[in-house]
C-alpha atoms as a PDB file:
ATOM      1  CA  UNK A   1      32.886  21.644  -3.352  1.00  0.00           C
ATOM      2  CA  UNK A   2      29.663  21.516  -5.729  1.00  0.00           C
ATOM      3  CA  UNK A   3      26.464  22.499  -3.931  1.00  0.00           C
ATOM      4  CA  UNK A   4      23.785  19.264  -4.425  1.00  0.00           C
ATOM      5  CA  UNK A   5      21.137  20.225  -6.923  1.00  0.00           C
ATOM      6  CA  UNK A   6      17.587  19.634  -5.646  1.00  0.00           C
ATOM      7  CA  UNK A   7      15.137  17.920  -7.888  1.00  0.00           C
ATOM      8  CA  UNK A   8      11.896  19.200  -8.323  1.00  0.00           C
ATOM      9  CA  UNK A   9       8.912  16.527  -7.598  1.00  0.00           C
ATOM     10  CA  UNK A  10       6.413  16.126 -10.239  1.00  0.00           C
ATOM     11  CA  UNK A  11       3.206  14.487  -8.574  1.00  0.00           C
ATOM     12  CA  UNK A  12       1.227  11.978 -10.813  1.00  0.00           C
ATOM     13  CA  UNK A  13      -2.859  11.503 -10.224  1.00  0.00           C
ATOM     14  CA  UNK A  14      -3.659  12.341  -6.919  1.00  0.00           C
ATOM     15  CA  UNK A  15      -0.616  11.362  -4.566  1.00  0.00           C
ATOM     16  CA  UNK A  16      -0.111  14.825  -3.376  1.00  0.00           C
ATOM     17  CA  UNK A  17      -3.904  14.807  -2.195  1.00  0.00           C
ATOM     18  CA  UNK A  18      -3.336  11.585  -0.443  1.00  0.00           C
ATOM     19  CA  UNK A  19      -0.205  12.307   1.434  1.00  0.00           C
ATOM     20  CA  UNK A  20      -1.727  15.466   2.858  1.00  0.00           C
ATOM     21  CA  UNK A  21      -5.242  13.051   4.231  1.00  0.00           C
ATOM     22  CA  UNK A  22      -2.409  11.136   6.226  1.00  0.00           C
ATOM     23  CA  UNK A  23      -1.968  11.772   9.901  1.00  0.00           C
ATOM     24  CA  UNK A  24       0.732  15.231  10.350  1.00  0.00           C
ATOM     25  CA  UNK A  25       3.528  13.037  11.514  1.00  0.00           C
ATOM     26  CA  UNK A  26       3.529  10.847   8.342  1.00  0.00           C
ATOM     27  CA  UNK A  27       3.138  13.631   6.387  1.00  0.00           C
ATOM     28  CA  UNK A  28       6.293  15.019   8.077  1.00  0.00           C
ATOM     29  CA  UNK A  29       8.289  11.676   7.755  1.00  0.00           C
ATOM     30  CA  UNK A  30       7.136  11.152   3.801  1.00  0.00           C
ATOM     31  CA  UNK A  31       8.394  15.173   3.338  1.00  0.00           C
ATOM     32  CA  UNK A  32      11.695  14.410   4.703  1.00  0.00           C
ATOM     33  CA  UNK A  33      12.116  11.163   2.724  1.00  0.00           C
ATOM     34  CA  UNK A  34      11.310  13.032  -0.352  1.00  0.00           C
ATOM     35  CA  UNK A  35      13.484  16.064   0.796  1.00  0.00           C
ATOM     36  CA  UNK A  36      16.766  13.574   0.829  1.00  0.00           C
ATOM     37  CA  UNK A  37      15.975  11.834  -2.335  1.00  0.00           C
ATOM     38  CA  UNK A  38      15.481  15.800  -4.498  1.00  0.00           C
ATOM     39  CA  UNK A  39      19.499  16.179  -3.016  1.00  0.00           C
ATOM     40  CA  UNK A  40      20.134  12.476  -4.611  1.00  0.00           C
ATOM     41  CA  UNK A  41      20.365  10.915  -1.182  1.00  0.00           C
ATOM     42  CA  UNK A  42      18.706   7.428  -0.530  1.00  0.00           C
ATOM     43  CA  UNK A  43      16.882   7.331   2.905  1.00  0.00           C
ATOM     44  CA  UNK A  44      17.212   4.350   5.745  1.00  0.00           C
ATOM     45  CA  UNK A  45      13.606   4.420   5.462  1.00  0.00           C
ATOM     46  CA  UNK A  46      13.836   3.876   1.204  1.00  0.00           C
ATOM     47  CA  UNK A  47      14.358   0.523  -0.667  1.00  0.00           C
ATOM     48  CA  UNK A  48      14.375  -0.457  -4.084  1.00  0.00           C
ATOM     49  CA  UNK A  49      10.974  -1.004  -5.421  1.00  0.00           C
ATOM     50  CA  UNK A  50      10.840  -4.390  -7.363  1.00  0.00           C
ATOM     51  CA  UNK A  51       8.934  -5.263 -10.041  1.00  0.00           C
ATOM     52  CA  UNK A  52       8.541  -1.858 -11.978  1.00  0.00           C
ATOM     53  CA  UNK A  53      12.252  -1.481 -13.430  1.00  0.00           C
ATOM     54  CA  UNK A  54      14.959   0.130 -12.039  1.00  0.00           C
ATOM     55  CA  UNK A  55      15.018   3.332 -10.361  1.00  0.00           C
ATOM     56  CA  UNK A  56      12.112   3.291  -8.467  1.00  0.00           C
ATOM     57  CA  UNK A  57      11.505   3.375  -4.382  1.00  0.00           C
ATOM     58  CA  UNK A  58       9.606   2.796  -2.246  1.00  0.00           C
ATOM     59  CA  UNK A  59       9.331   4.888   1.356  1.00  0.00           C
ATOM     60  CA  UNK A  60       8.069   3.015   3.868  1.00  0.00           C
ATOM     61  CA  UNK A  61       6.039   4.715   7.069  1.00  0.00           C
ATOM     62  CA  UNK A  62       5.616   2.546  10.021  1.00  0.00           C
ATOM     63  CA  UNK A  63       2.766   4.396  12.086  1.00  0.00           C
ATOM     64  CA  UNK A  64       0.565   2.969  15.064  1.00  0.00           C
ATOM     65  CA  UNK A  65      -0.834   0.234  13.318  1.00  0.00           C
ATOM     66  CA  UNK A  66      -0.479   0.754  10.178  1.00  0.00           C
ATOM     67  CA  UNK A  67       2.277   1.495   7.154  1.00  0.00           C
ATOM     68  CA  UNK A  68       1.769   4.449   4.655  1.00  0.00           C
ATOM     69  CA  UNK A  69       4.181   3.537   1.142  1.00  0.00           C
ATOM     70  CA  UNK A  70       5.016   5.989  -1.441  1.00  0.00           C
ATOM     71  CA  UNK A  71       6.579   5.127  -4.476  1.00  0.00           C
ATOM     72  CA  UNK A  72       8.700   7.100  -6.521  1.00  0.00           C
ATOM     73  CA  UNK A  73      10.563   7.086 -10.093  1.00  0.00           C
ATOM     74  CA  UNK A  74      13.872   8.587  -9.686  1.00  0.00           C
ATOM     75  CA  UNK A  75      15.327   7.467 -12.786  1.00  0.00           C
ATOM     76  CA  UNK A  76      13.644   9.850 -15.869  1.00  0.00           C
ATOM     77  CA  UNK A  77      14.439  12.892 -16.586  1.00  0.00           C
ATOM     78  CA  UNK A  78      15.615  15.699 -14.335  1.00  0.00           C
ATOM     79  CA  UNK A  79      12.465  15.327 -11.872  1.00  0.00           C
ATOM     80  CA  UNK A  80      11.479  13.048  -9.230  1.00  0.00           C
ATOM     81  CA  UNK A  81       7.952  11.383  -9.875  1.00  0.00           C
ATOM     82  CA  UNK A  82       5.665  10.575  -7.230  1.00  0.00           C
ATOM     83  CA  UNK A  83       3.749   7.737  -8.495  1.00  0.00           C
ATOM     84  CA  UNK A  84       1.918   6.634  -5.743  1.00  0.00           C
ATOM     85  CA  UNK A  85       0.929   6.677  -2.306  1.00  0.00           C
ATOM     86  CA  UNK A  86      -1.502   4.695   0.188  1.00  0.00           C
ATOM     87  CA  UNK A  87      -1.864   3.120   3.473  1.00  0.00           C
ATOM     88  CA  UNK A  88      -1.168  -0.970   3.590  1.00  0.00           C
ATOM     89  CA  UNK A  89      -3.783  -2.399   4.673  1.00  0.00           C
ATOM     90  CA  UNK A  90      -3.291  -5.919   4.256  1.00  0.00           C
ATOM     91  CA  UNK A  91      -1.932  -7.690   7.995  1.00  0.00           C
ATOM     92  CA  UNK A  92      -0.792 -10.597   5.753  1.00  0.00           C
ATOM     93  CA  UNK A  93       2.753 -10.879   4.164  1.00  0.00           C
ATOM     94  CA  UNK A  94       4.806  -7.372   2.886  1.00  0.00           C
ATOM     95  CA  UNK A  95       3.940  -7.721  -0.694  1.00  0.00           C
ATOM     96  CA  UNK A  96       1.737  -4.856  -2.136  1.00  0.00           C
ATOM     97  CA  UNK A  97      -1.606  -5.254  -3.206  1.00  0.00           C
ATOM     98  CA  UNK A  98      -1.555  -5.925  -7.419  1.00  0.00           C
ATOM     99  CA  UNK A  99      -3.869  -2.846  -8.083  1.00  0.00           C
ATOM    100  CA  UNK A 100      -1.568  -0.968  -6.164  1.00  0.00           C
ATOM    101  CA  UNK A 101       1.357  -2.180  -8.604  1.00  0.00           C
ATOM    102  CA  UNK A 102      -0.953  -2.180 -11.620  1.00  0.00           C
ATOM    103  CA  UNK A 103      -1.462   1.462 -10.250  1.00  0.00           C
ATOM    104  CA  UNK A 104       2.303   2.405 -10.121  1.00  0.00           C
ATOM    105  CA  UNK A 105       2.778   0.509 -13.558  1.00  0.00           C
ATOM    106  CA  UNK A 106       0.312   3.276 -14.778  1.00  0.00           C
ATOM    107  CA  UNK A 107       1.932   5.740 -13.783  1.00  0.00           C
ATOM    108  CA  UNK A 108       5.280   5.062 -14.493  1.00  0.00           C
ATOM    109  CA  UNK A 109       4.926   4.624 -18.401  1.00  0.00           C
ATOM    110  CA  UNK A 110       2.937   8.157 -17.600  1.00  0.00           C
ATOM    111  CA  UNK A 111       6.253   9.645 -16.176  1.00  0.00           C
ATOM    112  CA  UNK A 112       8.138   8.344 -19.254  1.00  0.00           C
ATOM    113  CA  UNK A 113       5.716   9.851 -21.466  1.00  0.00           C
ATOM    114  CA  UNK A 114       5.860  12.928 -19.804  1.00  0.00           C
ATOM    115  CA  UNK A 115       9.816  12.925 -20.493  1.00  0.00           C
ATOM    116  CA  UNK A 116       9.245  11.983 -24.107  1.00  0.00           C
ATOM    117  CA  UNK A 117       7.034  14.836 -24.301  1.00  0.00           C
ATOM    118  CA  UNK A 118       9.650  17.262 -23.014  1.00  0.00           C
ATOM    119  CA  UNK A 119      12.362  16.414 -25.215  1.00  0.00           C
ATOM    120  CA  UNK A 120       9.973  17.256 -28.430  1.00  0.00           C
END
Protein backbone atom coordinates (compact mmCIF):
# COMPACT_ATOMS: atom_id res chain seq x y z
CA UNK A 1 0.00 0.00 0.00
CA UNK A 2 0.97 3.68 -1.24
CA UNK A 3 2.18 5.92 1.58
CA UNK A 4 -0.31 9.34 1.53
CA UNK A 5 1.62 12.25 0.13
CA UNK A 6 1.49 15.35 2.37
CA UNK A 7 0.76 18.66 0.80
CA UNK A 8 2.71 21.48 1.57
CA UNK A 9 0.57 24.71 2.84
CA UNK A 10 1.20 27.86 1.08
CA UNK A 11 -0.09 30.78 3.43
CA UNK A 12 -1.67 33.85 1.62
CA UNK A 13 -1.45 37.61 3.39
CA UNK A 14 -1.15 37.24 6.86
CA UNK A 15 -3.14 34.00 7.99
CA UNK A 16 -0.15 32.35 9.41
CA UNK A 17 0.33 35.56 11.70
CA UNK A 18 -3.22 35.34 12.75
CA UNK A 19 -3.51 31.73 13.63
CA UNK A 20 -0.46 31.99 15.86
CA UNK A 21 -2.37 35.47 17.93
CA UNK A 22 -5.16 32.75 18.67
CA UNK A 23 -5.36 31.17 22.07
CA UNK A 24 -2.65 27.69 22.11
CA UNK A 25 -5.53 25.31 22.04
CA UNK A 26 -7.01 26.72 18.77
CA UNK A 27 -3.87 26.94 17.42
CA UNK A 28 -3.48 23.20 18.20
CA UNK A 29 -7.02 22.25 16.83
CA UNK A 30 -6.51 24.54 13.41
CA UNK A 31 -2.80 22.51 13.11
CA UNK A 32 -4.44 19.26 13.26
CA UNK A 33 -7.25 20.20 10.84
CA UNK A 34 -4.69 21.34 8.44
CA UNK A 35 -2.43 18.26 9.24
CA UNK A 36 -5.46 15.81 7.92
CA UNK A 37 -6.35 17.84 4.96
CA UNK A 38 -2.01 17.93 3.60
CA UNK A 39 -2.72 13.69 3.79
CA UNK A 40 -6.09 14.44 1.60
CA UNK A 41 -8.31 13.67 4.55
CA UNK A 42 -11.47 15.88 5.22
CA UNK A 43 -11.89 16.66 9.01
CA UNK A 44 -15.39 16.30 11.19
CA UNK A 45 -14.56 19.71 12.06
CA UNK A 46 -14.28 20.80 7.91
CA UNK A 47 -17.23 21.65 5.54
CA UNK A 48 -17.50 22.82 2.20
CA UNK A 49 -17.10 26.48 1.93
CA UNK A 50 -19.94 27.97 -0.30
CA UNK A 51 -19.88 30.69 -2.34
CA UNK A 52 -16.14 30.76 -3.59
CA UNK A 53 -16.21 27.61 -6.06
CA UNK A 54 -15.47 24.32 -5.39
CA UNK A 55 -12.73 23.02 -3.41
CA UNK A 56 -12.59 25.21 -0.72
CA UNK A 57 -13.20 24.63 3.32
CA UNK A 58 -13.81 25.95 5.85
CA UNK A 59 -12.47 24.70 9.59
CA UNK A 60 -14.52 25.64 12.11
CA UNK A 61 -13.13 26.23 15.98
CA UNK A 62 -15.72 26.35 18.60
CA UNK A 63 -13.80 27.98 21.68
CA UNK A 64 -15.34 29.55 24.98
CA UNK A 65 -17.35 32.00 23.42
CA UNK A 66 -16.29 32.41 20.42
CA UNK A 67 -15.51 30.50 16.81
CA UNK A 68 -12.08 30.93 15.01
CA UNK A 69 -12.73 29.88 10.83
CA UNK A 70 -10.02 29.22 8.46
CA UNK A 71 -10.55 28.81 5.00
CA UNK A 72 -8.65 26.92 2.67
CA UNK A 73 -8.32 26.17 -1.27
CA UNK A 74 -7.60 22.61 -1.73
CA UNK A 75 -8.34 22.39 -5.24
CA UNK A 76 -5.11 24.22 -7.30
CA UNK A 77 -2.20 22.93 -7.83
CA UNK A 78 -0.18 20.53 -5.71
CA UNK A 79 -0.42 22.88 -2.45
CA UNK A 80 -2.94 23.62 0.04
CA UNK A 81 -3.73 27.49 0.32
CA UNK A 82 -4.59 29.08 3.41
CA UNK A 83 -6.69 31.91 2.45
CA UNK A 84 -7.94 33.12 5.47
CA UNK A 85 -8.39 33.09 9.01
CA UNK A 86 -10.32 35.14 11.86
CA UNK A 87 -12.42 34.96 14.86
CA UNK A 88 -16.51 35.28 14.21
CA UNK A 89 -17.59 37.77 15.86
CA UNK A 90 -20.98 38.28 14.85
CA UNK A 91 -23.69 36.42 17.71
CA UNK A 92 -26.26 36.69 14.86
CA UNK A 93 -26.90 33.90 12.22
CA UNK A 94 -23.67 31.49 10.84
CA UNK A 95 -23.13 33.36 7.70
CA UNK A 96 -19.66 35.11 7.40
CA UNK A 97 -19.18 38.61 7.39
CA UNK A 98 -19.00 39.88 3.32
CA UNK A 99 -15.46 41.46 3.83
CA UNK A 100 -14.49 38.34 5.16
CA UNK A 101 -15.73 36.59 1.79
CA UNK A 102 -14.68 39.56 -0.32
CA UNK A 103 -11.36 38.77 1.61
CA UNK A 104 -11.21 35.00 0.67
CA UNK A 105 -12.44 35.97 -2.96
CA UNK A 106 -9.06 37.92 -2.97
CA UNK A 107 -7.20 35.54 -2.22
CA UNK A 108 -8.36 32.79 -4.02
CA UNK A 109 -7.94 34.30 -7.64
CA UNK A 110 -4.32 35.06 -5.80
CA UNK A 111 -3.82 31.23 -5.31
CA UNK A 112 -4.82 30.64 -8.96
CA UNK A 113 -2.46 33.13 -10.09
CA UNK A 114 0.14 31.79 -8.16
CA UNK A 115 -0.50 28.30 -10.05
CA UNK A 116 -0.57 30.05 -13.40
CA UNK A 117 2.64 31.47 -12.51
CA UNK A 118 4.20 28.09 -11.80
CA UNK A 119 3.30 26.38 -14.83
CA UNK A 120 5.21 29.28 -17.00
Amino acid sequence: MKAPIRRNLTWLGDTRKKIRSFPDDVKQLIGDELQFIQFGEIPKDTKPFKGVGGGTFEIVTPFDTNTYRTVVAVKIGKNIYVLHTFMKKSKKGIATPKQDVDLIKQRLLEAKEIEKLKGK
